[in-house]
Protein backbone atom coordinates (compact mmCIF):
# COMPACT_ATOMS: atom_id res chain seq x y z
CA UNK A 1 128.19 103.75 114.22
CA UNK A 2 126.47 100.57 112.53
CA UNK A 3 123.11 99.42 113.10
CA UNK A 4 122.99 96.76 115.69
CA UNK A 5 120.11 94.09 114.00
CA UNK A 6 119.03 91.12 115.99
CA UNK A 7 117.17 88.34 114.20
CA UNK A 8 114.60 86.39 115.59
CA UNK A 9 113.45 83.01 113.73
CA UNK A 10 112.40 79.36 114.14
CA UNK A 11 113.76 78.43 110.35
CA UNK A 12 117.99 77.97 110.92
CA UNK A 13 117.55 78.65 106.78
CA UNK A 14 116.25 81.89 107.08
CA UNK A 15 118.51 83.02 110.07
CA UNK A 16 121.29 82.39 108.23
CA UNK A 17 120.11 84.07 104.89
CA UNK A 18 119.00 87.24 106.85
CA UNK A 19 122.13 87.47 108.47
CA UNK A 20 124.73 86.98 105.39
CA UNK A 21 122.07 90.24 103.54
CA UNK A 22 122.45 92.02 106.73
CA UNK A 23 125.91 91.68 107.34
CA UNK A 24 127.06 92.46 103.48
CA UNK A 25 125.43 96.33 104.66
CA UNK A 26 128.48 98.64 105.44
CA UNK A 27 126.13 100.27 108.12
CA UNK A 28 124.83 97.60 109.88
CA UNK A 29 125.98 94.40 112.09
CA UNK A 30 124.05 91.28 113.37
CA UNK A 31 124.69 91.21 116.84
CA UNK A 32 122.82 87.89 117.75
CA UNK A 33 120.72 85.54 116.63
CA UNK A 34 117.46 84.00 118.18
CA UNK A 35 115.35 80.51 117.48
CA UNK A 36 112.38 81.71 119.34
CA UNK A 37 111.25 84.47 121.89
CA UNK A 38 112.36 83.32 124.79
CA UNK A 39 115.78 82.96 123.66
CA UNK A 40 115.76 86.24 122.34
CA UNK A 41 114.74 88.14 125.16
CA UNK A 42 117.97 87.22 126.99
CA UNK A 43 119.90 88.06 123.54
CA UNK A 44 118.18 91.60 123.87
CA UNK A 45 119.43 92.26 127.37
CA UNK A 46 122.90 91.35 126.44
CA UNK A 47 123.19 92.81 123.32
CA UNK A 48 120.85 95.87 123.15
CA UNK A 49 119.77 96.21 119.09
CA UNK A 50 118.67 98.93 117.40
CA UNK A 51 116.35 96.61 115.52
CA UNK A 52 115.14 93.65 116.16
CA UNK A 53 113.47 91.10 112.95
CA UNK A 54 110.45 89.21 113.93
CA UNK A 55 109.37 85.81 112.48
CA UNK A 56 105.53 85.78 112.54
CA UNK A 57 104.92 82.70 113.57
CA UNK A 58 107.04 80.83 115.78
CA UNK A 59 106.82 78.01 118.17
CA UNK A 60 107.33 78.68 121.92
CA UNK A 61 105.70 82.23 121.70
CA UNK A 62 103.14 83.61 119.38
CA UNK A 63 105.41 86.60 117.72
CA UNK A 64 102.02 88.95 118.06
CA UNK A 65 102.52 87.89 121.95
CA UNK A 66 106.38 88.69 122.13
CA UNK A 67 105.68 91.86 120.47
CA UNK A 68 102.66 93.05 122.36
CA UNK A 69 105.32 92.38 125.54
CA UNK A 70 107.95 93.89 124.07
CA UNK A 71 106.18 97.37 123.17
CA UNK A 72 104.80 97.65 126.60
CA UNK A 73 107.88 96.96 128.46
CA UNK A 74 110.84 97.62 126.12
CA UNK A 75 109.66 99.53 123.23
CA UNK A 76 112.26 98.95 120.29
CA UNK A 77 111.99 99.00 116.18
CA UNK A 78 110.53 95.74 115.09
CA UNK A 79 110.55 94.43 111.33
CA UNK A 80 108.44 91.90 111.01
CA UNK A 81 109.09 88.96 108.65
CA UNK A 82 105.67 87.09 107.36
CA UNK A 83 104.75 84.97 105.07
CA UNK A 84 102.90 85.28 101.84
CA UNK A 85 99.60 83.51 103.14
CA UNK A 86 96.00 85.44 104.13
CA UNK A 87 97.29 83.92 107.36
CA UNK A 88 100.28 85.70 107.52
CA UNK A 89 98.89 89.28 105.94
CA UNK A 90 96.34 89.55 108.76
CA UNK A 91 98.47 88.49 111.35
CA UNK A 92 101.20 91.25 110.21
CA UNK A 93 98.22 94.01 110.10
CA UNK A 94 97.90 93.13 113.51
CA UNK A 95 101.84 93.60 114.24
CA UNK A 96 101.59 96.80 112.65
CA UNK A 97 98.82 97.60 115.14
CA UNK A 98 100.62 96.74 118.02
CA UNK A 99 103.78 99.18 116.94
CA UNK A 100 106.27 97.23 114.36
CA UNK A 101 107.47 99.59 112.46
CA UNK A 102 107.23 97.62 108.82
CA UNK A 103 107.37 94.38 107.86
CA UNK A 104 109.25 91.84 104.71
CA UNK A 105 108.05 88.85 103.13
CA UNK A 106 109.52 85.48 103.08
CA UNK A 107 109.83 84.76 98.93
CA UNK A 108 107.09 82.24 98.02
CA UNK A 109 109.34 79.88 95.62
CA UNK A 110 113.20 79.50 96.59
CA UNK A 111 113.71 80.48 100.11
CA UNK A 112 117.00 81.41 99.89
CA UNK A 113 117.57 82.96 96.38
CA UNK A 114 114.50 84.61 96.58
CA UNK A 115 115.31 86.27 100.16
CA UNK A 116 118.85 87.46 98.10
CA UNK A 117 116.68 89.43 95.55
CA UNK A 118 115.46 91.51 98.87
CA UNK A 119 118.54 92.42 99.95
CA UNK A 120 117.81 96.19 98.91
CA UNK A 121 114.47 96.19 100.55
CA UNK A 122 115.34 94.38 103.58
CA UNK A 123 118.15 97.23 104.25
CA UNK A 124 115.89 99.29 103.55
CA UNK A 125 113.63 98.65 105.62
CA UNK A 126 116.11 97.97 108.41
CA UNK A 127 117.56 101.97 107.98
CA UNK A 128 114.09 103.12 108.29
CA UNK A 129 113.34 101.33 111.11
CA UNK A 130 116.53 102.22 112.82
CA UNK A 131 115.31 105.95 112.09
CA UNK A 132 111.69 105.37 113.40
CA UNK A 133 110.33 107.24 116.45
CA UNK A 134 108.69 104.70 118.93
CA UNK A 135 106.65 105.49 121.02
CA UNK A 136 104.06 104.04 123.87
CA UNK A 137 101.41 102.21 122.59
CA UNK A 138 97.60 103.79 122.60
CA UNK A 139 94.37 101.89 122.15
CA UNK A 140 92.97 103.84 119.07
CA UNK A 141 89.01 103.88 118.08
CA UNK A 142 87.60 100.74 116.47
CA UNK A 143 84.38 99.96 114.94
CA UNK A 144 82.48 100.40 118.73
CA UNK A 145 84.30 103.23 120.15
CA UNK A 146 84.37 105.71 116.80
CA UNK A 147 81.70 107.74 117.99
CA UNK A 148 83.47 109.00 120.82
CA UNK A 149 85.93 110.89 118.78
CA UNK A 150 85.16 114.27 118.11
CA UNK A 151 82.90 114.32 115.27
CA UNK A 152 83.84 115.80 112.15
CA UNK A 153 81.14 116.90 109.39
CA UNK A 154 81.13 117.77 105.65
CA UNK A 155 79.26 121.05 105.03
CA UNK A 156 80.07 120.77 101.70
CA UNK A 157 79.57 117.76 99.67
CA UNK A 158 80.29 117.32 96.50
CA UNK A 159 81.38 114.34 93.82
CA UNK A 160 83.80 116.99 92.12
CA UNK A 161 86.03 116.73 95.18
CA UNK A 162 89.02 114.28 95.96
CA UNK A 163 91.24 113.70 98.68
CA UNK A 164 94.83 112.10 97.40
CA UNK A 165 96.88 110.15 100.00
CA UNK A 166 100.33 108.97 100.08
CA UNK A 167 102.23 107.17 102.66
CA UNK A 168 105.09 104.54 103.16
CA UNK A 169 106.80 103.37 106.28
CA UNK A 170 104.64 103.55 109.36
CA UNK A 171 101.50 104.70 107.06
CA UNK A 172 99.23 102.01 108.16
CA UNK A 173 98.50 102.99 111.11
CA UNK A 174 98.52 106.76 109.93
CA UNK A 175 96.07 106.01 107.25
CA UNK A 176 93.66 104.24 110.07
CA UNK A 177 94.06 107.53 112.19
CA UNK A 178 93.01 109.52 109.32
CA UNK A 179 90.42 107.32 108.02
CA UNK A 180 88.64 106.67 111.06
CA UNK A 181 87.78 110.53 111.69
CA UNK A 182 86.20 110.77 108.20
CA UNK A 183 82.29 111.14 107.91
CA UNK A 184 79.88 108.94 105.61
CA UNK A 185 80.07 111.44 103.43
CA UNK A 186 83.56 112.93 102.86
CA UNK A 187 84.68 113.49 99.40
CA UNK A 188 86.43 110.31 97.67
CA UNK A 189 89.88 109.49 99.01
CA UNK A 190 93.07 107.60 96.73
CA UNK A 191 95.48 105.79 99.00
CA UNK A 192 98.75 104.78 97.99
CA UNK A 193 100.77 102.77 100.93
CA UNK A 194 103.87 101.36 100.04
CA UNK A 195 102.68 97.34 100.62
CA UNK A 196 103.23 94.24 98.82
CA UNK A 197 100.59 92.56 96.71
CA UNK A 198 98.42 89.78 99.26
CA UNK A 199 98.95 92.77 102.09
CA UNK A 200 96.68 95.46 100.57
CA UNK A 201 93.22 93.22 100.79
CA UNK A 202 94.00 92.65 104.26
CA UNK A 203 94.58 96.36 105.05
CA UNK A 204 91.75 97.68 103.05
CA UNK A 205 89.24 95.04 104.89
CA UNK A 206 90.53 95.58 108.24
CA UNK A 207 89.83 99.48 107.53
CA UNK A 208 86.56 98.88 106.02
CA UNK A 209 85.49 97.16 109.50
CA UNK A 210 86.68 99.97 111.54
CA UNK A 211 86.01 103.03 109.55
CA UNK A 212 82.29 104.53 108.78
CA UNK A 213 83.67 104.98 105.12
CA UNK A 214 83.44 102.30 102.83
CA UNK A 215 87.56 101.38 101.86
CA UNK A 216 88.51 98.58 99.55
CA UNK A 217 91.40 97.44 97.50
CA UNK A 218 90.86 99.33 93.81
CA UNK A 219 89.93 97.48 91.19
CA UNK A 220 90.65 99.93 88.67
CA UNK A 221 88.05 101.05 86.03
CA UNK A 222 85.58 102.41 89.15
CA UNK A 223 83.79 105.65 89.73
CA UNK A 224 85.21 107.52 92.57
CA UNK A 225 82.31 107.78 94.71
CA UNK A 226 81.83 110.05 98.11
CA UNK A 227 82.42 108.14 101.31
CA UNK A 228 84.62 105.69 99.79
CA UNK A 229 88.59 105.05 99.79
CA UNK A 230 90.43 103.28 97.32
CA UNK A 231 93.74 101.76 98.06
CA UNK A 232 96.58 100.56 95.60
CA UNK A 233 96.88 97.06 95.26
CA UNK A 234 99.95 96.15 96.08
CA UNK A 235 100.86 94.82 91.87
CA UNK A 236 100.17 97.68 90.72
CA UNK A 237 100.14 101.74 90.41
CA UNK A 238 96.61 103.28 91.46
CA UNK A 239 96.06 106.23 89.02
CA UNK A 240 93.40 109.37 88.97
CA UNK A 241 91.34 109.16 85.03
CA UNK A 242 88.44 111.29 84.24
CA UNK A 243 85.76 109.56 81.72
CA UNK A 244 83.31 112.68 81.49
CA UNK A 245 81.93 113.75 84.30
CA UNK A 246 83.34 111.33 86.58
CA UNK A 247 86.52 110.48 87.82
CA UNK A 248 87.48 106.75 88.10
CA UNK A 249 90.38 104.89 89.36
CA UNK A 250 92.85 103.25 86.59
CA UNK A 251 95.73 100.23 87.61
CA UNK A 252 98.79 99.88 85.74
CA UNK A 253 101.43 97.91 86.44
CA UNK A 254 104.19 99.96 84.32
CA UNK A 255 107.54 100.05 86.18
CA UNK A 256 108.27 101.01 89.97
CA UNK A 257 108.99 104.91 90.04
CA UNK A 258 111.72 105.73 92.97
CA UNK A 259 111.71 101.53 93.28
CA UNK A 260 108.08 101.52 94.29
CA UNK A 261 105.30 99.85 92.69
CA UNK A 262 102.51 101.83 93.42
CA UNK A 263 104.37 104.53 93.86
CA UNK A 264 102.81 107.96 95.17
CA UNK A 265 104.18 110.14 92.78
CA UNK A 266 102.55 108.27 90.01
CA UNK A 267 98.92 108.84 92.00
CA UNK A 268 100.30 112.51 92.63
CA UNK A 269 100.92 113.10 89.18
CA UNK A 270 97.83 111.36 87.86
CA UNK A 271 95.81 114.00 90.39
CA UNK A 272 97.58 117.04 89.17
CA UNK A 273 96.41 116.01 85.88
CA UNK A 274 93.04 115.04 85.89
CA UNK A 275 92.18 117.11 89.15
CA UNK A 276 93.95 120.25 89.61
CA UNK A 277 92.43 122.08 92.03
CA UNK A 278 89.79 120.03 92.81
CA UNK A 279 91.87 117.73 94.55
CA UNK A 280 93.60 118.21 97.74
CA UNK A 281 96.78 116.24 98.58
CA UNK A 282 98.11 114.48 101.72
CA UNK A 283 101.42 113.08 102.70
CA UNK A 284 102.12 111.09 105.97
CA UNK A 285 104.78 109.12 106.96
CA UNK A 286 107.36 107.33 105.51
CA UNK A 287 110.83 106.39 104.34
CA UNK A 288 112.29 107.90 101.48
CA UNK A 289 111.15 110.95 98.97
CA UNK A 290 108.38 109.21 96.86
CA UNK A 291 105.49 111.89 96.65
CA UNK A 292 107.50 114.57 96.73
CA UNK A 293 108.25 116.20 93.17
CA UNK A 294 104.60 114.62 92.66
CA UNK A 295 103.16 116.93 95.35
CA UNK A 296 104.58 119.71 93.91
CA UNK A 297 102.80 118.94 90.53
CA UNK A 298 99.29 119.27 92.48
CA UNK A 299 100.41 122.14 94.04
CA UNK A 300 101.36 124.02 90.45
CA UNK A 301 97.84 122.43 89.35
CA UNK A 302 96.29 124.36 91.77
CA UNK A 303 96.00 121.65 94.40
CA UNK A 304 96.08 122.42 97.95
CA UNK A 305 98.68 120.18 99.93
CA UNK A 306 98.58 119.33 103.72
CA UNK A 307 102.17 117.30 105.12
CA UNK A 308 102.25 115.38 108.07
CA UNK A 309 104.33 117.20 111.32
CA UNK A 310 108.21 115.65 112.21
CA UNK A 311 106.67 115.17 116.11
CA UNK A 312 103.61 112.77 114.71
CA UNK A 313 105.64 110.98 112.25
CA UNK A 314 106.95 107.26 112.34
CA UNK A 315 109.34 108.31 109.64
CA UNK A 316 109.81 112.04 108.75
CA UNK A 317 111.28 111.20 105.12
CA UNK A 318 108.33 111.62 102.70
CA UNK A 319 106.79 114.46 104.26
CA UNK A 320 110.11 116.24 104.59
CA UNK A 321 110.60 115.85 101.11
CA UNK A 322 107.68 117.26 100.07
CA UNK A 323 107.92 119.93 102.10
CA UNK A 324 111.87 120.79 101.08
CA UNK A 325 110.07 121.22 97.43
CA UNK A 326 107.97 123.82 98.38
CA UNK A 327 105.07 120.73 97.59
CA UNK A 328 103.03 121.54 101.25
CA UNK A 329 100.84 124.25 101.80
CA UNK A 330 100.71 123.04 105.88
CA UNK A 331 102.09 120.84 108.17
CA UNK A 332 100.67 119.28 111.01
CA UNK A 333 100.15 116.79 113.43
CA UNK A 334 98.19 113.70 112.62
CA UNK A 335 95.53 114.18 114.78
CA UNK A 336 94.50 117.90 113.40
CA UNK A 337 95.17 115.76 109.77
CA UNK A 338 91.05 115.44 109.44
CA UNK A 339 89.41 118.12 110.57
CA UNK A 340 91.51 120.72 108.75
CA UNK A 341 91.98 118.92 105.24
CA UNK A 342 87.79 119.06 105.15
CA UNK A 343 87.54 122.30 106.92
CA UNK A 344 89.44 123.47 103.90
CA UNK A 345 87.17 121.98 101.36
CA UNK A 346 84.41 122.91 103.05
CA UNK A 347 85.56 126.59 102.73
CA UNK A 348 87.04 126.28 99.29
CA UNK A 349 83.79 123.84 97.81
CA UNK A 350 82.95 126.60 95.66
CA UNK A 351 86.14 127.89 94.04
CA UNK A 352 87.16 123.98 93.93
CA UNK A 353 84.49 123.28 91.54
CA UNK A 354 85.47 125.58 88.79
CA UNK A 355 87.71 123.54 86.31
């Protein structure tokens, strides 16, 4: 049975260019098309998509407004589609918030041969999302409300430590969850997301203002410090280097591994070298099997490896990779994610710091 897609945009250009790529798929059909919001929430009723592609910014409707109403009352996989501005990367962190499932961008030069150059990715994208587990939207813990979380603290700090993240599709808001429950002084955390360059600033300062870590976009060339999280640019591969005592983050921008660029198994693999056992890895959601056979190099380095659970996933691809490889030491939910991953360091500090 094909995916049923239904598009939702102002521009009659990009309608039309989304719907030739999504109609070339053997797996998927367009079964309407939709100038603004209120249009297509009669086009939903009719026509009942799998997936439904979500301009930004569109007159009639704000698309963050449409798709707050549309989680709460029909809950349905939403791509967004946003534009290359600071505009549109903070307005699309916000539609991530609010449950879309992933997002494109609109090509900056060339609307309409750069939006055939996506045609992989927007599929892509599109099959996840068709894939993704929705479910009711929660308020989760901002900058004001962090402290009523259960508190988690870090018997056991120590520089030598690292925490090594991967995620793709749905990982934003996993990352947040995890983030969020770390202490001031956790061990130094690596993030690789699968996100566009101009999206990864945005992310890493939206985290920064919730988060009682410090989290920025690398810069490569930095010392990994405690309480801090470094995400992947979105140019460029985000790798683990030791320079003597310390270990510092290095960018590349060598070419995408499993069509990803940063890719987690190029952070994975970076870890199992310069780490080993002092690092500890983490996958969460996502499309696809990047991380996996990277995983499974920390593990044989003497890593210890934590997957995120099917029920708690967005996606269930990258973690069920990695744990298909033997990569994982343990799965589980999201929510445990924090508390166990430094409950283990705490308990291994010792043996951890023997290289």
């Amino acid at each position: 049975m094909k995916i049923k897609v239904l598009i939702v945009d102002d521009s009659a250009l990009i309608r039309g260019v989304m719907k030739e790529i999504i109609s070339s798929q053997p797996d998927m059909e367009v079964v309407g098309v939709a100038p603004d919001p209120i249009f297509a929430r009669e086009l939903i009723k009719q026509t009942n998509p799998d997936v439904l592609t979500l301009d930004v910014e569109m007159p009639k409707m704000d698309g963050l407004d449409f798709l707050e109403k549309l989680m709460r009352l029909r809950p349905m996989p939403v791509v967004m589609v946003s534009s290359l501005t600071e505009r549109g990367s903070e307005i699309t962190m916000r539609a991530l918030e609010l449950g879309a499932v992933d997002f494109v961008t609109k090509p900056k030069i060339s609307i309409q041969s750069g939006m055939h150059e996506y045609t992989d990715m927007i599929a892509d994208k599109i099959r996840a999302a068709s894939k993704a587990v929705i479910r009711a939207r929660v308020v989760s813990a901002g900058a004001k409300d962090a402290e009523a979380l259960p508190q988690i603290r870090n018997p056991f700090t120590s520089s030598e430590k690292l925490i090594i993240v991967g995620a793709s599709t749905g990982g934003t808001e996993a990352i947040k969850e995890f983030l969020i429950r770390m202490p001031s002084d956790c061990p130094g955390i690596l993030i690789t997301q699968h996100m566009p360059e101009g999206f990864t600033r945005s992310f890493a300062q939206r985290l920064d203002n919730l988060c009682k870590i410090s989290v920025s976009e690398a810069a490569g060339n930095e010392r990994i410090l405690p309480g801090h999280a470094y995400i992947a640019p979105g140019h460029s591969h985000l790798t683990l280097v030791r320079s003597g005592a310390n270990y510092m983050t290095h960018l590349d921008q060598n070419p995408p591994v499993n069509r990803h660029r940063p890719s987690v198994d190029v952070l994975f693999n970076s870890a199992a070298t310069a780490a080993g056992r002092n690092a500890v890895g983490v996958i969460l959601t996502g499309m696809g099997k990047d991380g996996a056979l990277g995983m499974l190099e920390m593990r044989n380095a003497g890593a210890y490896n934590f997957a995120q659970d099917e029920a708690s996933c967005v996606v269930f691809g990258m973690p069920r990779e990695a744990i298909a490889v033997g990569a994982a030491h343990e799965v589980l939910p999201l929510q445990a994610m924090p508390g166990r991953v430094l409950a283990y360091l705490a308990e291994h500090g010792s043996r951890a710091l023997r290289v």
